[in-house]
Protein backbone atom coordinates (compact mmCIF):
# COMPACT_ATOMS: atom_id res chain seq x y z
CA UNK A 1 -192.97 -158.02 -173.35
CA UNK A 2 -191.74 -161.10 -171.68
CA UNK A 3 -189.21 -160.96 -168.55
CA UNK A 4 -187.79 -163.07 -166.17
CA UNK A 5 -189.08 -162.95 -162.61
CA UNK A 6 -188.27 -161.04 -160.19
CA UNK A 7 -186.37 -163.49 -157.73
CA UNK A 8 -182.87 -165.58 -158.86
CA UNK A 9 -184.34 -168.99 -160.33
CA UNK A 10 -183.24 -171.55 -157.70
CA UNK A 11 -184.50 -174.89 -156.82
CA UNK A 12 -188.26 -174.74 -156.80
CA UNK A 13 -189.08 -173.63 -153.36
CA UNK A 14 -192.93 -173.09 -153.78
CA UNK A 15 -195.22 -175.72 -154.85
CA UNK A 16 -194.24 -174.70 -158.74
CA UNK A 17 -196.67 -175.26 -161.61
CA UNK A 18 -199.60 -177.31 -161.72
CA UNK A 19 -199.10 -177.88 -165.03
CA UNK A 20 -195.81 -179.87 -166.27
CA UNK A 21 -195.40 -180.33 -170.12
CA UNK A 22 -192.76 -182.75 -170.81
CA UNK A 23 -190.62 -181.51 -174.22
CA UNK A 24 -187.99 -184.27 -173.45
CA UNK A 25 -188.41 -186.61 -171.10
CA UNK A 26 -184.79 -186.82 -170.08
CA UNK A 27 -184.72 -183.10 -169.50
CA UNK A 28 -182.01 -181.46 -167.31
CA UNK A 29 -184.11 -177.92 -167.07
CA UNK A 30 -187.88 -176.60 -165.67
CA UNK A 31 -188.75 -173.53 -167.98
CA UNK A 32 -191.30 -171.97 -165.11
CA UNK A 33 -193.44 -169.78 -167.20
CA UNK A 34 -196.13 -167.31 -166.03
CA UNK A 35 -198.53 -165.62 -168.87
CA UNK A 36 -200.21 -162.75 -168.21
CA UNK A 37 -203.24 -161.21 -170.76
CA UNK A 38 -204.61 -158.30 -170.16
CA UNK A 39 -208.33 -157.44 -169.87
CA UNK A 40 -208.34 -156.39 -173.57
CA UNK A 41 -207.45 -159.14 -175.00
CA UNK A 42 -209.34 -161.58 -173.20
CA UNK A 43 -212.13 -159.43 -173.57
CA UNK A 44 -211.70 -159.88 -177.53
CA UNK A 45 -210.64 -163.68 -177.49
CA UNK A 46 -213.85 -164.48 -175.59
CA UNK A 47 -215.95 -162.18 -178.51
CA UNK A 48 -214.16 -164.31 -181.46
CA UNK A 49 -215.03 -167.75 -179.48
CA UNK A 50 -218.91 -166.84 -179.50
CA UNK A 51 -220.53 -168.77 -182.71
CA UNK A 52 -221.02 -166.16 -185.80
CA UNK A 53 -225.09 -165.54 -186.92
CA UNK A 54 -225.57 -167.96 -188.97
CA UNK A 55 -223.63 -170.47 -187.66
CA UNK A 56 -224.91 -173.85 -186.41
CA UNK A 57 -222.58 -174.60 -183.27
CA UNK A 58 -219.95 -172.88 -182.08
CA UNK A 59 -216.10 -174.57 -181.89
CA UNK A 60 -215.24 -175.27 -178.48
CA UNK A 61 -212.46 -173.42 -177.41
CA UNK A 62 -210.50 -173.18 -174.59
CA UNK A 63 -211.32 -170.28 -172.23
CA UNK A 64 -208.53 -167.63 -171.67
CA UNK A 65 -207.37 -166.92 -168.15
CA UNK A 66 -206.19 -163.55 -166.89
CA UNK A 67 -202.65 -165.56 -165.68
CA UNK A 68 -201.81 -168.95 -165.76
CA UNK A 69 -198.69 -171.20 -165.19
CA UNK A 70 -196.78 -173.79 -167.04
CA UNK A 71 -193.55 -175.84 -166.34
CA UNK A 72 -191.49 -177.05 -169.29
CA UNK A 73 -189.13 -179.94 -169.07
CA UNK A 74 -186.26 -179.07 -171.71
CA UNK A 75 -182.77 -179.72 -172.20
CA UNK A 76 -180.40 -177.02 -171.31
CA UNK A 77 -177.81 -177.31 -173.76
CA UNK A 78 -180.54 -177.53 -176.42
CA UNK A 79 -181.25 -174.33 -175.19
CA UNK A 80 -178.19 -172.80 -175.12
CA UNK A 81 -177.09 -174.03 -178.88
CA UNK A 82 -180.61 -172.82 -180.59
CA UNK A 83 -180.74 -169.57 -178.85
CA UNK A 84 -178.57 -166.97 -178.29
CA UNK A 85 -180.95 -165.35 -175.57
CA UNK A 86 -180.82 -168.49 -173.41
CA UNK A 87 -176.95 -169.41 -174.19
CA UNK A 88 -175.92 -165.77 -172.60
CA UNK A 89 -178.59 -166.12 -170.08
CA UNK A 90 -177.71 -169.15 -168.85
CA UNK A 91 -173.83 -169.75 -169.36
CA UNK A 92 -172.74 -166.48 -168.29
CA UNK A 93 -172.12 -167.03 -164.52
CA UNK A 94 -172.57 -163.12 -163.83
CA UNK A 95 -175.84 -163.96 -164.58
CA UNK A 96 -178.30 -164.83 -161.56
CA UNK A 97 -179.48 -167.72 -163.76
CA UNK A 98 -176.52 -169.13 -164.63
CA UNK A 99 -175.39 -169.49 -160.73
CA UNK A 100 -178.17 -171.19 -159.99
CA UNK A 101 -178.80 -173.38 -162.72
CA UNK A 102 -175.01 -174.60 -161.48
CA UNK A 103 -175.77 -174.86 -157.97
CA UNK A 104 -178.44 -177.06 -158.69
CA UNK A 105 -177.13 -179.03 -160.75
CA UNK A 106 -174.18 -179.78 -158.07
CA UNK A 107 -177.12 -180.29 -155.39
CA UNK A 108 -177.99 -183.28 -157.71
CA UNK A 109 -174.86 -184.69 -158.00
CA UNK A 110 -174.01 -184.59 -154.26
CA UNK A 111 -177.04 -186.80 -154.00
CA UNK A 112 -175.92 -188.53 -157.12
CA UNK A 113 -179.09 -188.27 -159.08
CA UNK A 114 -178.72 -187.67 -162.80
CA UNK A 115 -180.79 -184.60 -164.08
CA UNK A 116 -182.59 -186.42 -166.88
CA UNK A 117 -183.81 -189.18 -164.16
CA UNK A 118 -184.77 -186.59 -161.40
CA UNK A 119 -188.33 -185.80 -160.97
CA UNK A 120 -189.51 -182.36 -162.47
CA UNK A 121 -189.75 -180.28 -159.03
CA UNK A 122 -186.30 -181.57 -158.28
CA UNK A 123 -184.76 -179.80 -161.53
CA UNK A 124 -182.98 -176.48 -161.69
CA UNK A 125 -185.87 -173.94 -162.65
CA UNK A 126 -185.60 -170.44 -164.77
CA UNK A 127 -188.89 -168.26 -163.94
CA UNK A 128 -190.39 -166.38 -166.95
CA UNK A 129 -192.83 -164.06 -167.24
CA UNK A 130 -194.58 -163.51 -170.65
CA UNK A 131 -197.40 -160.74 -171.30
CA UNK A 132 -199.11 -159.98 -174.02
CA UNK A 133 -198.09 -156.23 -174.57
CA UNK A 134 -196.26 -157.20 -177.92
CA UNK A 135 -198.84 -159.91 -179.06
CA UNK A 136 -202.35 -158.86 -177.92
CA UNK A 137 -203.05 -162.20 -178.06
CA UNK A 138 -204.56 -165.23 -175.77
CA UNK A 139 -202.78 -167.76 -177.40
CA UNK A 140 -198.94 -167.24 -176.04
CA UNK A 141 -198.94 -170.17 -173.91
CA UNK A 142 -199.47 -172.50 -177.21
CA UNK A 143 -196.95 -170.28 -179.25
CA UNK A 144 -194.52 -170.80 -176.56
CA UNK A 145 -194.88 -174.33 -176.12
CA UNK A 146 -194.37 -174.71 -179.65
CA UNK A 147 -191.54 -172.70 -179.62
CA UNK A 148 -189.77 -174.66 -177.52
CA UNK A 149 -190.84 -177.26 -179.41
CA UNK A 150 -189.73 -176.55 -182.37
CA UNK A 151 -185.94 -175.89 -180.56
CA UNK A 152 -185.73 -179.13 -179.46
CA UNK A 153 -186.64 -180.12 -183.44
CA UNK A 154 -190.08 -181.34 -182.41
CA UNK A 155 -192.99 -180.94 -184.31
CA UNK A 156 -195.84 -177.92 -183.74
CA UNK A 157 -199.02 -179.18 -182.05
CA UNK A 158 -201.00 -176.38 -183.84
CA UNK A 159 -203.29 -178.29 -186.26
CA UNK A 160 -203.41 -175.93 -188.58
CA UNK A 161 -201.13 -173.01 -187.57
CA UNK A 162 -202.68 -170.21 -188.74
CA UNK A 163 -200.97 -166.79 -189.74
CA UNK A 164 -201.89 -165.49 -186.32
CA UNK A 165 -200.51 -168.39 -183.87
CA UNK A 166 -197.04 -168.35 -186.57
CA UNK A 167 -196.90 -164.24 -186.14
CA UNK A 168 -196.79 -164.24 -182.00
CA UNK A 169 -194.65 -167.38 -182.53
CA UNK A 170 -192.47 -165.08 -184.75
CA UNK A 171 -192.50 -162.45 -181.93
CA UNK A 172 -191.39 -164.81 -179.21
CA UNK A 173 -188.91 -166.16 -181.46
CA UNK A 174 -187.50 -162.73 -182.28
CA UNK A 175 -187.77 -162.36 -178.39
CA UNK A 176 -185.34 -165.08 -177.25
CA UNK A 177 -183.22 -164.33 -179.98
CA UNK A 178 -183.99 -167.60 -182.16
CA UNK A 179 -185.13 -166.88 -184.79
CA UNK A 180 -183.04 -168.64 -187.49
CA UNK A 181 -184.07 -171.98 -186.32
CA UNK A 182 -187.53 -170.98 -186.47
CA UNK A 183 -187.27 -170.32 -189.69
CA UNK A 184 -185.71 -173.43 -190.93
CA UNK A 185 -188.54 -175.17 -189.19
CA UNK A 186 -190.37 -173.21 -191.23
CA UNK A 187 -189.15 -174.00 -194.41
CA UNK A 188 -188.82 -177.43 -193.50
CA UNK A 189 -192.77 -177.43 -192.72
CA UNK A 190 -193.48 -175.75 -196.08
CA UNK A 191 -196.28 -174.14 -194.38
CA UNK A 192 -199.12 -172.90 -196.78
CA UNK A 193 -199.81 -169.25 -195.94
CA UNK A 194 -203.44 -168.18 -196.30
CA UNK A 195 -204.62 -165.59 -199.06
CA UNK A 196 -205.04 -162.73 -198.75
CA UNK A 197 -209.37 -162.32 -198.62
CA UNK A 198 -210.32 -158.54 -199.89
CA UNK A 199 -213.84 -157.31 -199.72
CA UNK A 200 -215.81 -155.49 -202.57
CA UNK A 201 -217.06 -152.07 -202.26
CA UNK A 202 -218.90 -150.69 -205.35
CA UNK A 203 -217.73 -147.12 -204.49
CA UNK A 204 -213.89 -148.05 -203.22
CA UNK A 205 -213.33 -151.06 -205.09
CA UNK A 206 -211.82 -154.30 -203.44
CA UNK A 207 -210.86 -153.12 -199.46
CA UNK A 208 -209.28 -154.87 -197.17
CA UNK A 209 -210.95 -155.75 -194.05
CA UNK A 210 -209.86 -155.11 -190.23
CA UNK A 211 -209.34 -159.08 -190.41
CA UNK A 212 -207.99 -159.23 -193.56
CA UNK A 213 -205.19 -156.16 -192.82
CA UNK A 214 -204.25 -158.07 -190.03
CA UNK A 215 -202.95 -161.13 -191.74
CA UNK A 216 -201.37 -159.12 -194.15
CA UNK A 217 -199.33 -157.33 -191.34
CA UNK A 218 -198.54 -160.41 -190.03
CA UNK A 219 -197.98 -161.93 -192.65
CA UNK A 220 -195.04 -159.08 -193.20
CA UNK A 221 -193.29 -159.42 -189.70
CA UNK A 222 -193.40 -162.84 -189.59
CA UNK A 223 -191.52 -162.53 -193.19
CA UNK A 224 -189.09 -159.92 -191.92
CA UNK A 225 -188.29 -162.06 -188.75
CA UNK A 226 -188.34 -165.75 -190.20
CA UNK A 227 -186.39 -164.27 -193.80
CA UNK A 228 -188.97 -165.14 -196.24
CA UNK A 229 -188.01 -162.43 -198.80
CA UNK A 230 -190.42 -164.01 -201.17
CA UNK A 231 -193.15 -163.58 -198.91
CA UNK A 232 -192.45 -160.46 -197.19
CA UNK A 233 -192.07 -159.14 -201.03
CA UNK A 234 -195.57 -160.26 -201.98
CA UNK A 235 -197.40 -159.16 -198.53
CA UNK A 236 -195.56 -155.57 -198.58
CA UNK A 237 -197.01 -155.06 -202.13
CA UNK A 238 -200.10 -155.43 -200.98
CA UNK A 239 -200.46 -153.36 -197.97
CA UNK A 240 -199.02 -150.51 -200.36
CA UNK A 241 -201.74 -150.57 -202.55
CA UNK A 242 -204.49 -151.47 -200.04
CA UNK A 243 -203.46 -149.02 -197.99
CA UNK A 244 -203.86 -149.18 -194.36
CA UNK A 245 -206.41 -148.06 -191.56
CA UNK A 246 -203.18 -146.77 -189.32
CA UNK A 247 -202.13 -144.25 -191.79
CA UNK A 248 -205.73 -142.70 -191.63
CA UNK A 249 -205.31 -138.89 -190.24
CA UNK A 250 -207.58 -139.40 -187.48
CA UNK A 251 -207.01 -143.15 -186.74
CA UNK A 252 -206.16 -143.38 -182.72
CA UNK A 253 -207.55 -147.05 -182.70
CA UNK A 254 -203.83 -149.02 -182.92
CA UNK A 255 -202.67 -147.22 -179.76
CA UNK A 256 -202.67 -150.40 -177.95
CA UNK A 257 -202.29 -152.82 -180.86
CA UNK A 258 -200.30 -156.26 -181.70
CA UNK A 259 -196.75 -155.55 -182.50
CA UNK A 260 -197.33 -156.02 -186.18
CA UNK A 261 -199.49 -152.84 -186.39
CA UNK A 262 -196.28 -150.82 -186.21
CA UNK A 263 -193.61 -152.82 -187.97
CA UNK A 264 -190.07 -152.39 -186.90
CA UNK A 265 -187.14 -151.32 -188.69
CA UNK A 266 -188.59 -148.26 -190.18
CA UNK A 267 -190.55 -150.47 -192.15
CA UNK A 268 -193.78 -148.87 -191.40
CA UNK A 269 -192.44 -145.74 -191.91
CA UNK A 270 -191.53 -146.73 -195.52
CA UNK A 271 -194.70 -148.49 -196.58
CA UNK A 272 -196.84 -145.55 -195.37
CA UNK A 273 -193.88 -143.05 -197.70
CA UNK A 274 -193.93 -145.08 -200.80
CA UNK A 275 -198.14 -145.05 -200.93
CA UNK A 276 -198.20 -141.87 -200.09
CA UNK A 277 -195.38 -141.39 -203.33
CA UNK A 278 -197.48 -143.42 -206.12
CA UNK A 279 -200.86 -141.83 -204.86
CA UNK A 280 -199.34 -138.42 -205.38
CA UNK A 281 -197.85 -139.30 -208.85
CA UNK A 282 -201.82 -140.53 -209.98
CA UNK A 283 -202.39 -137.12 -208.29
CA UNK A 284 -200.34 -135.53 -210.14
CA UNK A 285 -201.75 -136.25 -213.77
CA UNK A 286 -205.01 -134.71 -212.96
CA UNK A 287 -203.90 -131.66 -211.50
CA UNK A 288 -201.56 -131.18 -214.23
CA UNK A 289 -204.64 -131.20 -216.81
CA UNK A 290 -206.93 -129.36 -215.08
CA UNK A 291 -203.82 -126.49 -214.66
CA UNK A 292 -203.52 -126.73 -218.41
CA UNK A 293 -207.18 -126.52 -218.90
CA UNK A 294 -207.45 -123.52 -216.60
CA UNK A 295 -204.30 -121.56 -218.03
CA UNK A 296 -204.39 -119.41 -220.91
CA UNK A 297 -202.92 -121.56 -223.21
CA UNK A 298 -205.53 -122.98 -225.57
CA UNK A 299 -205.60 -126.64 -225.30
CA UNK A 300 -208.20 -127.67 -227.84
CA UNK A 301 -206.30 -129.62 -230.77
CA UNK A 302 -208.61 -128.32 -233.94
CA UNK A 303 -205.42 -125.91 -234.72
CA UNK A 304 -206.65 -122.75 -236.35
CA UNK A 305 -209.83 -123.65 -235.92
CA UNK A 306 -209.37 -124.01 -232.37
CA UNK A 307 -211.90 -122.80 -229.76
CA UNK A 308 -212.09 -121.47 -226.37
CA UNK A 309 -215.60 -122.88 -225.62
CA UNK A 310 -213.96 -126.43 -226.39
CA UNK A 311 -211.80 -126.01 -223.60
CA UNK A 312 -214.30 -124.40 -221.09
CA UNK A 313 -216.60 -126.99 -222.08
CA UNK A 314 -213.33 -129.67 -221.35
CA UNK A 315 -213.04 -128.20 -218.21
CA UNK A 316 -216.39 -128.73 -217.01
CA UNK A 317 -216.64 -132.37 -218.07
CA UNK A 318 -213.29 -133.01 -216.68
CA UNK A 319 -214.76 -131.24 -213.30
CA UNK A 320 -218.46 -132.80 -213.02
CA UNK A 321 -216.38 -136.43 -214.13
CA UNK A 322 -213.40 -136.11 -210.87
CA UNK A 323 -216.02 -134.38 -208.36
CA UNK A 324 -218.91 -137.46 -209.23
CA UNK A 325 -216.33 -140.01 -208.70
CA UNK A 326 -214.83 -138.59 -205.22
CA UNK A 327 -211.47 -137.71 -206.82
CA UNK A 328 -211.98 -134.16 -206.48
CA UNK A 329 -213.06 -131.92 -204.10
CA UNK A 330 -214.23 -128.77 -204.21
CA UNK A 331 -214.05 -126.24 -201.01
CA UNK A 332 -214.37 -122.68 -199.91
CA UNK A 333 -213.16 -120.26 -197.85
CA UNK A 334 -214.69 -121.39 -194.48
CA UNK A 335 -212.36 -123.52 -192.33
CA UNK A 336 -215.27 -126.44 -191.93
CA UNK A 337 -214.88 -126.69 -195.89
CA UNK A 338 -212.03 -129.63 -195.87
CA UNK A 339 -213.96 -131.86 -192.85
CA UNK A 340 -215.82 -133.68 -196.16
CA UNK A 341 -212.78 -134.42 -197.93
CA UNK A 342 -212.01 -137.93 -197.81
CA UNK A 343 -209.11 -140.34 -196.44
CA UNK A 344 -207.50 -141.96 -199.17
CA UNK A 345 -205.51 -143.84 -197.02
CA UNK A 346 -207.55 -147.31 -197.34
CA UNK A 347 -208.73 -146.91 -200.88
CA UNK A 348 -207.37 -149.42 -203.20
CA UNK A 349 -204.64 -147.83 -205.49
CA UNK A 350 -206.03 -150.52 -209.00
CA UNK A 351 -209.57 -149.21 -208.31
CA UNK A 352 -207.96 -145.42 -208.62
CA UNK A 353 -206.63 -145.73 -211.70
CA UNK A 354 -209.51 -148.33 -213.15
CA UNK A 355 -211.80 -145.10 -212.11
CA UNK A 356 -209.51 -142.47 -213.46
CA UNK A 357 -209.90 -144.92 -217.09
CA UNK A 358 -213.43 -144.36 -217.07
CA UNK A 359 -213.16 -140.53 -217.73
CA UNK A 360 -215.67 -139.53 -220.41
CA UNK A 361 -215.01 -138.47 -224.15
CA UNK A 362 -217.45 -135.68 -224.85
CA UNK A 363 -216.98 -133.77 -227.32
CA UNK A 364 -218.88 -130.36 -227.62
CA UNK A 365 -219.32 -131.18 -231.30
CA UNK A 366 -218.59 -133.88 -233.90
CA UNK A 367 -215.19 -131.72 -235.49
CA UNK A 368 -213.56 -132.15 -231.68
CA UNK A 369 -213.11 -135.78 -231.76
CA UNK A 370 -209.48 -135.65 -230.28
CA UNK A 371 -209.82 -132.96 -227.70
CA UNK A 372 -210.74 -133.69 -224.05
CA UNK A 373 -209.27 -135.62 -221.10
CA UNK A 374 -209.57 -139.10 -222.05
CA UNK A 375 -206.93 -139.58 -225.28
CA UNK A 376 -204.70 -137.75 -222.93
CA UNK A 377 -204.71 -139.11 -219.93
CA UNK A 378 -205.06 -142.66 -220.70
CA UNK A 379 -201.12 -143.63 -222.05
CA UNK A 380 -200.25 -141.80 -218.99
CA UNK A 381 -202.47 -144.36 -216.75
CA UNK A 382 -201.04 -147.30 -218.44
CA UNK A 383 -197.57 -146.49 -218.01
CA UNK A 384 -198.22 -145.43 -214.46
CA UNK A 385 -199.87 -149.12 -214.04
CA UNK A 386 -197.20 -150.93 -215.37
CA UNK A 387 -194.85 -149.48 -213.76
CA UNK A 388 -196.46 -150.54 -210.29
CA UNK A 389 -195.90 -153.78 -211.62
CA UNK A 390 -192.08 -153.33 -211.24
CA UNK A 391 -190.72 -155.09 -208.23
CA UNK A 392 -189.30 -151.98 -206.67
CA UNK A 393 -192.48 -150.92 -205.51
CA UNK A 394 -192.47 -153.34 -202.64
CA UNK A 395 -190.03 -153.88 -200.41
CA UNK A 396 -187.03 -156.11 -200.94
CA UNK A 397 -185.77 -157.95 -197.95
CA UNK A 398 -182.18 -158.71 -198.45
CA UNK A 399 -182.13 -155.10 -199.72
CA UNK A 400 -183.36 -153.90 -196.90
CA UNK A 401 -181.05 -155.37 -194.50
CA UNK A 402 -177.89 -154.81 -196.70
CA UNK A 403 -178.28 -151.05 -197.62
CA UNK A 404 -181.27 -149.99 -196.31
CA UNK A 405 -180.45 -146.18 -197.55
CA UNK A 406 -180.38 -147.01 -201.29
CA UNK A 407 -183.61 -148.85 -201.02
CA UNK A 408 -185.58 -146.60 -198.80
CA UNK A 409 -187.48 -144.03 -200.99
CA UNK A 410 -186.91 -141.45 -198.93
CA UNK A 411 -184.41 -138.75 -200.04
CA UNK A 412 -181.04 -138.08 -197.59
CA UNK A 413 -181.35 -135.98 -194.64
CA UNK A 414 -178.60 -134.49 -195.79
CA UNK A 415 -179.31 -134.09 -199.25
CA UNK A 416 -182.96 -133.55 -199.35
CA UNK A 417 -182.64 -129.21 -199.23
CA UNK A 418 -179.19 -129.00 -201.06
CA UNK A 419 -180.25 -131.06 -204.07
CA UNK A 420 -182.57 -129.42 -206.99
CA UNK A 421 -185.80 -130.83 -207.27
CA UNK A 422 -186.40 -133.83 -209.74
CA UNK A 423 -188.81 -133.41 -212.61
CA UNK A 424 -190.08 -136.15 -214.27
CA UNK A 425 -191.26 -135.94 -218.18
CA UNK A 426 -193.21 -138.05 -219.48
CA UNK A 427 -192.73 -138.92 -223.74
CA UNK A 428 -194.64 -140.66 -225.45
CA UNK A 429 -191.25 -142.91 -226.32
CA UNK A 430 -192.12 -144.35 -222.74
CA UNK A 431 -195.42 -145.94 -223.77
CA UNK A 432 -193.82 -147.83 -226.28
CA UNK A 433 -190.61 -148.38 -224.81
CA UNK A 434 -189.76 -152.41 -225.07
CA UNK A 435 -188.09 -152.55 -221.76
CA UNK A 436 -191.69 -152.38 -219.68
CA UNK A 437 -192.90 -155.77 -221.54
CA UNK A 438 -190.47 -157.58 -219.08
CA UNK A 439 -191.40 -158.37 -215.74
CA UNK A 440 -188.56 -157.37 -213.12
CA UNK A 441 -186.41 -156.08 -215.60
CA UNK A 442 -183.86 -153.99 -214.08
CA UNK A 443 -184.03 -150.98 -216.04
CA UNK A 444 -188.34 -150.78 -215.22
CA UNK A 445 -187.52 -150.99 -211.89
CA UNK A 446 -185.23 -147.97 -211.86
CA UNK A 447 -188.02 -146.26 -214.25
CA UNK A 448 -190.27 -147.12 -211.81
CA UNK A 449 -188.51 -145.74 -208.94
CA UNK A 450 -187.26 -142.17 -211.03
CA UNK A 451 -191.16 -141.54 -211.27
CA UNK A 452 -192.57 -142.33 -208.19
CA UNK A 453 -189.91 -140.45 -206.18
CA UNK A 454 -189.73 -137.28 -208.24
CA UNK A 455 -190.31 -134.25 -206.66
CA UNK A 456 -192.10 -132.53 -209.72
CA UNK A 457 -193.89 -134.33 -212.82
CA UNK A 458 -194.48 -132.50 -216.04
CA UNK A 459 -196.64 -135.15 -218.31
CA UNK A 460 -197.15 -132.87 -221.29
CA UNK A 461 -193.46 -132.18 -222.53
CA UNK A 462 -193.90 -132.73 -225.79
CA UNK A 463 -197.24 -130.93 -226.30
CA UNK A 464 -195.59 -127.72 -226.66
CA UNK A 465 -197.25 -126.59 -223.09
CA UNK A 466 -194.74 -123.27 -221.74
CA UNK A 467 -194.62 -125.05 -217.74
CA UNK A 468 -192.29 -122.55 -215.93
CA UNK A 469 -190.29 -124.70 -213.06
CA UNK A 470 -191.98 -122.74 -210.56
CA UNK A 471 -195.42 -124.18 -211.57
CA UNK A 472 -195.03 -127.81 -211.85
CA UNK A 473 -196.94 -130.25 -209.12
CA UNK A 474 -194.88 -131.21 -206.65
CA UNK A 475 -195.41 -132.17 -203.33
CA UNK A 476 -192.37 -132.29 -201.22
């Protein structure tokens, strides 16, 4: 991302920057800071500032440049104390900076000028160099002046700040190691963060847009950064069950992307695992009936008077029902069989199971009222809902940081090949069981967590079913 330039910062020696913004007027430092945006970005800055159909007149917006410079007046020991970055940069005398921050300074005193009197291009200058590999944005120069802003405890000029300005400013705050008092500014502020806007799709249910997954990724680094558990708890919940367009197979498009299109600390890694864990346990539930429907054991419920056409004709509802609704495919033997199956990556986990709900009750005559897909599959749907409701689904920020191998849900290394597999059974004891009518109770949460990272479910226990180990889904 950002770097200093190349060259020890010394007394300006060139004509410096045009452009001097004053943070204190009595400041003892020149910040010297170029900004660099690529062709990409500027190229989709200027697209966003052209009016939308539709609209009357467009908002007048500052046109990005390729590079431009800035000088900011600051304090150095305001500096130093807010930031980490800036206190080893420039105290450290085996630093370049730090040697000639001091020289300067003496070069004022021999001439017995005090630094917060001396005109700007007389003051001790740091060169910086900021790009926009990390951001993608146009807007660092504003996120930067209000980061230095905000560490001299000055107020934002962005009227409103909106996710996007706050997430680079959580990137250069990160960057300059500051990030703590950015985040009491933050809370200070009480800063309203936007909803999250989802569009409707009559086939794939509410979606989220290319806009609309952006916020919520910023949304969740600028909550991992700033420590907003509360936020980063709500935001993480919802890219897991709106899934994402970066976890699509064939998705090359975030190659060059904004930093929070791969979100650090394995945290992208572990949203992308734990979606991938509840879509397999919905998964799961239909594959297990339409084994039992396909086995030899009879499945129709009539007792003696139980019939193989009932469960043939089960079969074929249950078949026509997932194939019409896209949650089944059917291929052959020809390799170009699996190019129409679909990416379920983006499809909204809620519309899933509101689909799988809808699942017929035919009967093939009056006397089989209680055979078929429906009065079995339904309890197991609810419980699977509610426990999505558990907190444990998203992810937990001081968790996280504290013991980040007991919250991941990814098995040990280690342990993943030595262990036996985990089989989950569902009973119909869990439907009813008191425990789930709390939200966040602590046992749900551990429910919630033994189901969704099992390595084998068997949802018919109690039905009498013979499931040999060998032949229960799993997908590890």
């Amino acid at each position: 991302m950002g770097d200093l330039a190349d060259g020890s910062p010394e007394l300006a020696a060139d004509i410096g920057p045009k452009v001097v913004v004053e943070i204190v007027a009595d400041g003892d430092l020149l910040l010297d800071v170029t900004f660099d945006t690529s062709k990409e970005t500027l190229k989709a800055a200027r697209k966003a500032a052209k009016p939308r159909p539709g609209q009357q007149t467009a908002t007048v917006l500052p046109v990005p440049k390729a590079r431009s410079r800035v000088g900011y007046r600051v304090q150095l020991a305001v500096l130093k104390q807010s930031s980490k970055y800036f206190d080893n940069l420039l105290s450290d005398t085996r630093f370049a900076e730090a040697k000639a921050i001091t020289s300067a300074l003496h070069q004022l005193s021999l001439k017995d000028v005090k630094p917060s009197e001396a005109d700007a291009k007389d003051l001790p200058v740091v060169r910086i160099h900021e790009d926009d590999e990390a951001t993608r944005s146009a807007e660092q120069e504003a996120a930067f002046g209000d980061l230095v802003r905000i560490l001299h405890r000055k107020q934002s000029t962005a009227k409103p700040m909106t996710m996007h300005h706050l997430a680079v400013l959580a990137v250069l705050a990160d960057r300059f190691d500051c990030t703590s008092t950015v985040a009491r500014y933050l809370n200070a502020v009480k800063h309203k963060w936007p909803a999250t806007q989802t569009r409707v799709s009559t086939e794939e249910g509410p979606a989220l847009s290319r806009a609309a997954e952006d916020m919520v990724r910023q949304k969740i680094l600028v909550s991992w950064l700033l420590d907003q558990p509360l936020k980063m708890h709500a935001a993480t919940r919802e890219l897991i069950m709106y899934g994402s367009r970066r976890w699509l197979t064939l998705d090359g498009e975030e190659a060059r992307a904004a930093a929070w299109w791969d979100l650090p600390d394995d945290l992208e890694r572990e949203l992308q695992h734990r979606r991938e864990c509840v879509l397999n346990t919905l998964a799961s539930a239909t594959r297990h009936f339409l084994r039992l429907y396909t086995s030899r054991t009879r499945q129709c419920t009539r007792g003696y008077d139980s019939s193989a056409s009932c469960d043939s004709y089960q079969l074929g509802e249950m078949v026509k029902f997932l194939v019409s609704r896209d949650l089944l495919f059917l291929v052959d033997f020809t390799s170009s069989a699996t190019r129409g199956i679909q990416d379920f990556a983006t499809v909204d986990i809620g519309h899933i199971i509101a689909t799988l709900k809808q699942c017929p009750s035919y009967q093939i005559d009056k006397n089989h009222t209680n055979c078929g897909l429906r009065t079995r599959i339904l309890p197991i749907l609810e419980y699977i809902q509610s426990m999505l409701s558990s907190n444990v689904v998203s992810i937990a920020r001081p968790a996280w940081i504290k013991d980040r191998a007991t919250a991941s849900w990814y098995p040990a290394d280690d342990a993943h090949d030595k262990r036996a597999p985990t089989v989950f059974r569902f009973t119909r004891a869990m439907v009813t069981d008191h425990r789930l009518r709390y939200e966040g109770a602590m046992a749900a949460d551990r429910m919630a967590k033994a189901l969704f990272t099992s390595d084998q479910w068997d949802w018919t226990p109690e039905d009498g079913d013979e499931t040999p180990a060998q032949e229960l889904w799993k997908w590890r």
